[in-house]
N, C-alpha and C. Protein backbone atom coordinates (compact mmCIF):
# COMPACT_ATOMS: atom_id res chain seq x y z
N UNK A 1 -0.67 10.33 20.74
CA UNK A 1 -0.31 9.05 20.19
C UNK A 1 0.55 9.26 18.94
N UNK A 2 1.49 8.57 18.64
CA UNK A 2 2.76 8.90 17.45
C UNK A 2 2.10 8.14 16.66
N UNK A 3 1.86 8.68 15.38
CA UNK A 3 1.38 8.25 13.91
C UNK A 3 2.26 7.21 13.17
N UNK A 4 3.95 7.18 13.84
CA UNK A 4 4.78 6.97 12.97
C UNK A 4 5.31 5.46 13.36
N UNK A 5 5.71 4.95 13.35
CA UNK A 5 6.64 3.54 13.47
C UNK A 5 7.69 3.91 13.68
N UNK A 6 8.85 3.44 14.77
CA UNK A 6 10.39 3.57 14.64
C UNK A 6 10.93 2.25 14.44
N UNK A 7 11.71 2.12 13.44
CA UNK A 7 12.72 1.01 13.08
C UNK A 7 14.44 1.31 12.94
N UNK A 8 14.51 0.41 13.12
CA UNK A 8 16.65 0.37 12.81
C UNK A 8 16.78 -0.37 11.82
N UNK A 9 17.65 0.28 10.87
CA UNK A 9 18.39 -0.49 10.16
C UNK A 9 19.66 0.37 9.81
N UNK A 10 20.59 -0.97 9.30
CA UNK A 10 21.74 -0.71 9.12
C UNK A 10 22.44 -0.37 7.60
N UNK A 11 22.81 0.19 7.64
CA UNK A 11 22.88 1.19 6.29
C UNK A 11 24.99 1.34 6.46
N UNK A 12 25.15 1.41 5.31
CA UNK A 12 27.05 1.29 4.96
C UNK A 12 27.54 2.99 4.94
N UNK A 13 28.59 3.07 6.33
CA UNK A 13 28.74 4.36 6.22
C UNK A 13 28.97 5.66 5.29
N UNK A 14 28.96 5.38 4.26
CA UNK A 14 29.42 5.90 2.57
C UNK A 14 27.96 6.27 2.68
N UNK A 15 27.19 5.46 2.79
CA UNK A 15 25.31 5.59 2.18
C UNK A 15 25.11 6.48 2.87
N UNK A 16 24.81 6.49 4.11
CA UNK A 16 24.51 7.43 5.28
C UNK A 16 25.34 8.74 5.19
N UNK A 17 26.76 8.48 4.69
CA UNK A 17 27.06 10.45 4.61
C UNK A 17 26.10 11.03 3.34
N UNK A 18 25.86 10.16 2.29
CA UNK A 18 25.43 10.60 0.93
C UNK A 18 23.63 11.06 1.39
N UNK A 19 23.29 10.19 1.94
CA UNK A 19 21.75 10.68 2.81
C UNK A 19 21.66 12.37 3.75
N UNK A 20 23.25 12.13 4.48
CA UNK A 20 23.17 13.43 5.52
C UNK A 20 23.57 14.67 4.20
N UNK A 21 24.15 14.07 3.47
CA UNK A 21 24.51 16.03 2.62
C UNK A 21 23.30 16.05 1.73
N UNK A 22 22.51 15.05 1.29
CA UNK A 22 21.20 15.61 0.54
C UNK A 22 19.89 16.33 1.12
N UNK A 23 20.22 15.30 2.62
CA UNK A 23 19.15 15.79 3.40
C UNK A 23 19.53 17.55 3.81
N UNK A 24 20.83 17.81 4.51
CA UNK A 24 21.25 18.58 4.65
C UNK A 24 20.66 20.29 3.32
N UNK A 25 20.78 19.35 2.11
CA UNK A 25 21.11 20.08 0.88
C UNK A 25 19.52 20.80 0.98
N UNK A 26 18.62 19.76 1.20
CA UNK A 26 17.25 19.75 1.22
C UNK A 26 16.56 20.67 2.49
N UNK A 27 17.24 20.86 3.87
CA UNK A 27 16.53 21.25 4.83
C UNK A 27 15.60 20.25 5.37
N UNK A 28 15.97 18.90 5.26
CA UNK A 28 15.08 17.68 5.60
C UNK A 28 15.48 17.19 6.47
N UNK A 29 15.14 15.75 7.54
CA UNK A 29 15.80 15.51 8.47
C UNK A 29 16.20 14.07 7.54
N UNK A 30 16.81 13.21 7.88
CA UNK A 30 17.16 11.66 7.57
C UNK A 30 15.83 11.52 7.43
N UNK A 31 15.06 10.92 8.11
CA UNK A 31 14.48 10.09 8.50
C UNK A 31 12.90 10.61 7.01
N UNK A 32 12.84 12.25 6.96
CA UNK A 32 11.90 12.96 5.76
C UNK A 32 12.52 11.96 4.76
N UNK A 33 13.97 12.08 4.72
CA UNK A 33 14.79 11.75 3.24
C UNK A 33 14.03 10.20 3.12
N UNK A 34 14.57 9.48 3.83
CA UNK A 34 14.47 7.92 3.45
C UNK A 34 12.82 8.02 3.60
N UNK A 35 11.84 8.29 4.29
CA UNK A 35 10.51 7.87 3.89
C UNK A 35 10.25 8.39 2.23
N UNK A 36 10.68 9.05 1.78
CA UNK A 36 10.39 9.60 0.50
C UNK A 36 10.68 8.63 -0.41
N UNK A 37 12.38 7.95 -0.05
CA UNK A 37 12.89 7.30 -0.95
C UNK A 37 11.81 5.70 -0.74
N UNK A 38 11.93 5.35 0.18
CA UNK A 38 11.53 4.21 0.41
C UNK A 38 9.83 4.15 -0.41
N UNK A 39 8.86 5.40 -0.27
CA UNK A 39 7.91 5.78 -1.07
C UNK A 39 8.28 5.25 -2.35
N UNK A 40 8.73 6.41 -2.64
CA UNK A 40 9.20 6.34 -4.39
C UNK A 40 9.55 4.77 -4.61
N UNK A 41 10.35 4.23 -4.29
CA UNK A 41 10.24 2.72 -4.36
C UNK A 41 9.28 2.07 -4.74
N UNK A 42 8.40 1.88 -3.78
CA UNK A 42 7.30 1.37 -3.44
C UNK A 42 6.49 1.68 -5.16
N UNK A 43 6.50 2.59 -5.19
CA UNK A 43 5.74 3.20 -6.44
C UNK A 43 6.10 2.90 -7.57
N UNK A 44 7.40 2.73 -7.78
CA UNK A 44 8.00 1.88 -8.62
C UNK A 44 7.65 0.91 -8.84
N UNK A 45 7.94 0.10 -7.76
CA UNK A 45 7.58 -1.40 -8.07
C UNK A 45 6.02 -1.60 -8.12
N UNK A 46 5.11 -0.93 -8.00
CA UNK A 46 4.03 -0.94 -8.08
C UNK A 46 3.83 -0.84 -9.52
N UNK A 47 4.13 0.40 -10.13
CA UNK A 47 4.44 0.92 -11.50
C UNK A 47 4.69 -0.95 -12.32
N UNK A 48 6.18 -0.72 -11.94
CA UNK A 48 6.71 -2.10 -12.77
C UNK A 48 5.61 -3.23 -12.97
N UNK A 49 4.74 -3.51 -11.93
CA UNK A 49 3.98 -4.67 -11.72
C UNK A 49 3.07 -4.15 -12.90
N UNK A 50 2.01 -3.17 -12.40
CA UNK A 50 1.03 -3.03 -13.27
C UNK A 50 1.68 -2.94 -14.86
N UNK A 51 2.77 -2.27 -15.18
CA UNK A 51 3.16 -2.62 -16.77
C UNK A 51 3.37 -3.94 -17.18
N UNK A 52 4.03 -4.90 -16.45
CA UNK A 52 3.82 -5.98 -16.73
C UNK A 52 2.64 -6.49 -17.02
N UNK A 53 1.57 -6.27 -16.01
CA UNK A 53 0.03 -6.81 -16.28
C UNK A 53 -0.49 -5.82 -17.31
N UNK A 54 -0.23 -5.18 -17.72
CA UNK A 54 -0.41 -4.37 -19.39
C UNK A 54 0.00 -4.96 -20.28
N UNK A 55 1.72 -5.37 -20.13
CA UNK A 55 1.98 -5.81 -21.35
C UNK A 55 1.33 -7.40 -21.76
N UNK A 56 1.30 -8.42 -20.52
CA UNK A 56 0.74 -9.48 -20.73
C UNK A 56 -1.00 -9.41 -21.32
N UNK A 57 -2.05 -8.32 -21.06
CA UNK A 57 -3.20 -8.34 -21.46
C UNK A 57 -2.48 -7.50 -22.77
N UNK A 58 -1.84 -6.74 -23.09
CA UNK A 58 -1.61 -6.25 -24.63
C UNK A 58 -1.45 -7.50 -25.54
N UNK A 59 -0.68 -8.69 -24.95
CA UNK A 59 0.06 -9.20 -25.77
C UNK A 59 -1.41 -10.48 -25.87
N UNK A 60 -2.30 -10.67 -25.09
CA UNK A 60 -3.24 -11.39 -25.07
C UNK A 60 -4.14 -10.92 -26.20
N UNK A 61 -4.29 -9.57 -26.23
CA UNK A 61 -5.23 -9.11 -27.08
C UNK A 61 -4.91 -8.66 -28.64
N UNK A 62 -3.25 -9.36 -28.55
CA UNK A 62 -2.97 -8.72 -29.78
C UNK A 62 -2.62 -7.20 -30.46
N UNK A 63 -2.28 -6.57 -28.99
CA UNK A 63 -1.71 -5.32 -29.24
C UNK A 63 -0.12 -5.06 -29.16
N UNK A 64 0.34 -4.95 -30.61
CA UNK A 64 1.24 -4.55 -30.52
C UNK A 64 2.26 -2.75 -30.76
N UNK A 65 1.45 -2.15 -31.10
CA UNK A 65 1.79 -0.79 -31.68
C UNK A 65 0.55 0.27 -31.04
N UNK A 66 1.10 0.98 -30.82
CA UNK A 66 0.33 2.19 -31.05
C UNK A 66 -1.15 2.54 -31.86
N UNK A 67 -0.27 1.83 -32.70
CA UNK A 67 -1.51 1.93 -33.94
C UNK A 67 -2.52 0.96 -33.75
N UNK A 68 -2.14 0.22 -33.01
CA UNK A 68 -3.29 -0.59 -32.89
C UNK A 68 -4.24 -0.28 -31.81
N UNK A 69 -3.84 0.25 -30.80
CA UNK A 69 -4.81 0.71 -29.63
C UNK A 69 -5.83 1.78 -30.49
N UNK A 70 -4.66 2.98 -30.90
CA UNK A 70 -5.81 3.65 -32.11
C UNK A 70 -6.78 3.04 -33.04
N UNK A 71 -6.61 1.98 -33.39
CA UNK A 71 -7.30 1.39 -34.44
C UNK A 71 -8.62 1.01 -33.57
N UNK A 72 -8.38 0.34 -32.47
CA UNK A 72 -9.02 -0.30 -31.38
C UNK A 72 -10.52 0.70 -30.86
N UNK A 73 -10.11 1.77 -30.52
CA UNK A 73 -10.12 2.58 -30.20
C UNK A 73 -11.39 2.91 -30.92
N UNK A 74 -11.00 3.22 -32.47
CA UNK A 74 -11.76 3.94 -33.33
C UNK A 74 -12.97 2.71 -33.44
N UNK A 75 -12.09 1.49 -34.15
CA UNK A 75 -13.80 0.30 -33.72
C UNK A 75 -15.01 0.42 -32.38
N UNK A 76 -14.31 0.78 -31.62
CA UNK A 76 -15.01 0.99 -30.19
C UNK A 76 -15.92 1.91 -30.51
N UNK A 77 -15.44 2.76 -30.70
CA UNK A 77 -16.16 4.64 -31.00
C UNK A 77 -17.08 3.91 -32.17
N UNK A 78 -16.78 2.99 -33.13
CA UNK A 78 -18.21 3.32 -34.19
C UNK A 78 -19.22 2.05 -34.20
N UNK A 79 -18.54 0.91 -32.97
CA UNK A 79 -19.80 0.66 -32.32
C UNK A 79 -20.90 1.33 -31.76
N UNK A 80 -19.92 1.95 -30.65
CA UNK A 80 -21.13 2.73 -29.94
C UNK A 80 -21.69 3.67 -30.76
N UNK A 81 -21.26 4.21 -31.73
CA UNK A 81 -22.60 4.92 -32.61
C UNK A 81 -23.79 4.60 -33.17
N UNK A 82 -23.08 3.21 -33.89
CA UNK A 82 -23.73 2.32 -34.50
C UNK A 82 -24.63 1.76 -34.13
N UNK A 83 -24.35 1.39 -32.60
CA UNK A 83 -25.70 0.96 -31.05
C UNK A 83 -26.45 2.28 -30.96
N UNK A 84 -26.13 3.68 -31.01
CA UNK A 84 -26.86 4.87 -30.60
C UNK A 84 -27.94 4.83 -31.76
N UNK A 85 -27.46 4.91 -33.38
CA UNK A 85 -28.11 4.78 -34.48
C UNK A 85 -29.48 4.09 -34.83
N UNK A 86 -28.96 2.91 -33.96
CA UNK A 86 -29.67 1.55 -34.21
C UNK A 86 -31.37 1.89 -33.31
N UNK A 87 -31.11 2.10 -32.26
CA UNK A 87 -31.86 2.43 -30.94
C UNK A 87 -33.34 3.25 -31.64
C-alpha cells in the first residue's frame, strides 16, 4: 500500500528548472525537494501563528522587555520559596 498521496500542480517553467538544479545539486528527486519545502512552510506558518499568540498574551500581561520576563521570573522563583518556607 503507498504511504504517499500523488497530486499535480502547475508550477512556471523558470520555478521548475530552479527546483531540477537544486534537486540535482542535492542528489534528491523533485518530488524529496518540494515535500521539504512545502514542510518548512508549514512550520513557518505555524511558527508565525504561535508568535503572534505570544505576542498578544505578552502584551496582555504587560510584557514588554526582556527584563521583564526576568523580573517575572524571579517573583515566581521567590514565591515558590516563600510557599516551601511557609509549609
Amino acid at each position: 500500500m503507498r504511504v504517499t498521496k500523488q497530486v499535480t500542480i502547475s508550477i512556471m517553467p523558470e520555478l521548475l528548472e530552479r527546483v531540477e538544479v537544486i534537486a540535482k545539486e542535492e542528489h534528491r528527486t523533485r518530488s524529496a525537494l518540494l515535500r521539504e519545502a512545502l514542510r518548512s512552510y508549514l512550520l513557518r506558518k505555524e511558527y508565525l501563528k504561535l508568535s503572534q499568540y505570544g505576542q498578544m498574551k505578552a502584551k496582555e500581561l504587560g510584557i514588554e522587555t526582556e527584563d521583564d520576563v526576568a523580573r517575572l521570573i524571579e517573583e515566581y522563583r521567590n514565591e515558590q520559596m516563600n510557599a516551601q518556607n511557609s509549609d
